[in-house]
N, C-alpha and C. Protein backbone atom coordinates (compact mmCIF):
# COMPACT_ATOMS: atom_id res chain seq x y z
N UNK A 1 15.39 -11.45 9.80
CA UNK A 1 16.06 -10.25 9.29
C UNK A 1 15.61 -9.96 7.87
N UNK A 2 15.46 -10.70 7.23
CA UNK A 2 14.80 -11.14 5.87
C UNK A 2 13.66 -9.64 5.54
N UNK A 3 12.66 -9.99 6.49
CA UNK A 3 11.48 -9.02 6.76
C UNK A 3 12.01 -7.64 7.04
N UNK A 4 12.94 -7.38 7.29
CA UNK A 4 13.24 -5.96 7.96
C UNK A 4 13.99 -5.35 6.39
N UNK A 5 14.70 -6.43 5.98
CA UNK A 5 15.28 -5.51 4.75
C UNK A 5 14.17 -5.90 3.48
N UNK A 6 13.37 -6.80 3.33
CA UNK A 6 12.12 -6.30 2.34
C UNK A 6 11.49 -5.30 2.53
N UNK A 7 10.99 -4.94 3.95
CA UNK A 7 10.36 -3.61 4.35
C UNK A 7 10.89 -2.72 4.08
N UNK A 8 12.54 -2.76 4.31
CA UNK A 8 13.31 -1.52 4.07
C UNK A 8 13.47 -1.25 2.36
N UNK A 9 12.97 -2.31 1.21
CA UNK A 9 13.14 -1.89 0.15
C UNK A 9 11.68 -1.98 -0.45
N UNK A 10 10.77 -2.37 0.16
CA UNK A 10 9.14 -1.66 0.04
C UNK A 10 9.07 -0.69 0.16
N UNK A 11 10.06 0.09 1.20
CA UNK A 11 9.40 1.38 1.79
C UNK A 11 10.52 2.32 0.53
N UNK A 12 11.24 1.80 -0.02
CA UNK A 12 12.04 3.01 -0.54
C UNK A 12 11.24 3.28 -2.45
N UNK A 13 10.62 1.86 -2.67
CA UNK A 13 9.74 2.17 -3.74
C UNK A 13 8.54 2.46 -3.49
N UNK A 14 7.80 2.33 -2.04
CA UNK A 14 7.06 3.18 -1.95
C UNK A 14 6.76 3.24 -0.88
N UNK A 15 6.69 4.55 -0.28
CA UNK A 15 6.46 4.73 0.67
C UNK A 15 5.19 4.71 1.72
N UNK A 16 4.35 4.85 0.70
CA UNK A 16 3.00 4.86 1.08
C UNK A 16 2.40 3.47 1.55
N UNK A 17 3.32 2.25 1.12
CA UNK A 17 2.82 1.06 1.34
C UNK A 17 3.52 0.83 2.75
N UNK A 18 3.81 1.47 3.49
CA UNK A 18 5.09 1.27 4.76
C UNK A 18 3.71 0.84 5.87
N UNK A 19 2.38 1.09 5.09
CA UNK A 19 0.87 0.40 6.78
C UNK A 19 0.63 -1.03 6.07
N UNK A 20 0.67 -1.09 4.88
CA UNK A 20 0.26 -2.93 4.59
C UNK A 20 1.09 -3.77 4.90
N UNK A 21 2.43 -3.06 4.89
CA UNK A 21 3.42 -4.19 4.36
C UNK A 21 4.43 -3.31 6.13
C-alpha cells in the first residue's frame, strides 16, 4: 500500500513523473 500512496504524492508534485515512477 506503501507504493500506491507514494505514487499518489509523486503524482500530485508532479505530474508528469506519473510514467517513471
Amino acid at each position: 500500500m506503501s507504493a500506491v500512496i507514494r505514487r499518489i504524492i509523486s503524482t500530485a508534485k508532479a505530474p508528469a513523473a506519473i510514467g517513471p515512477y
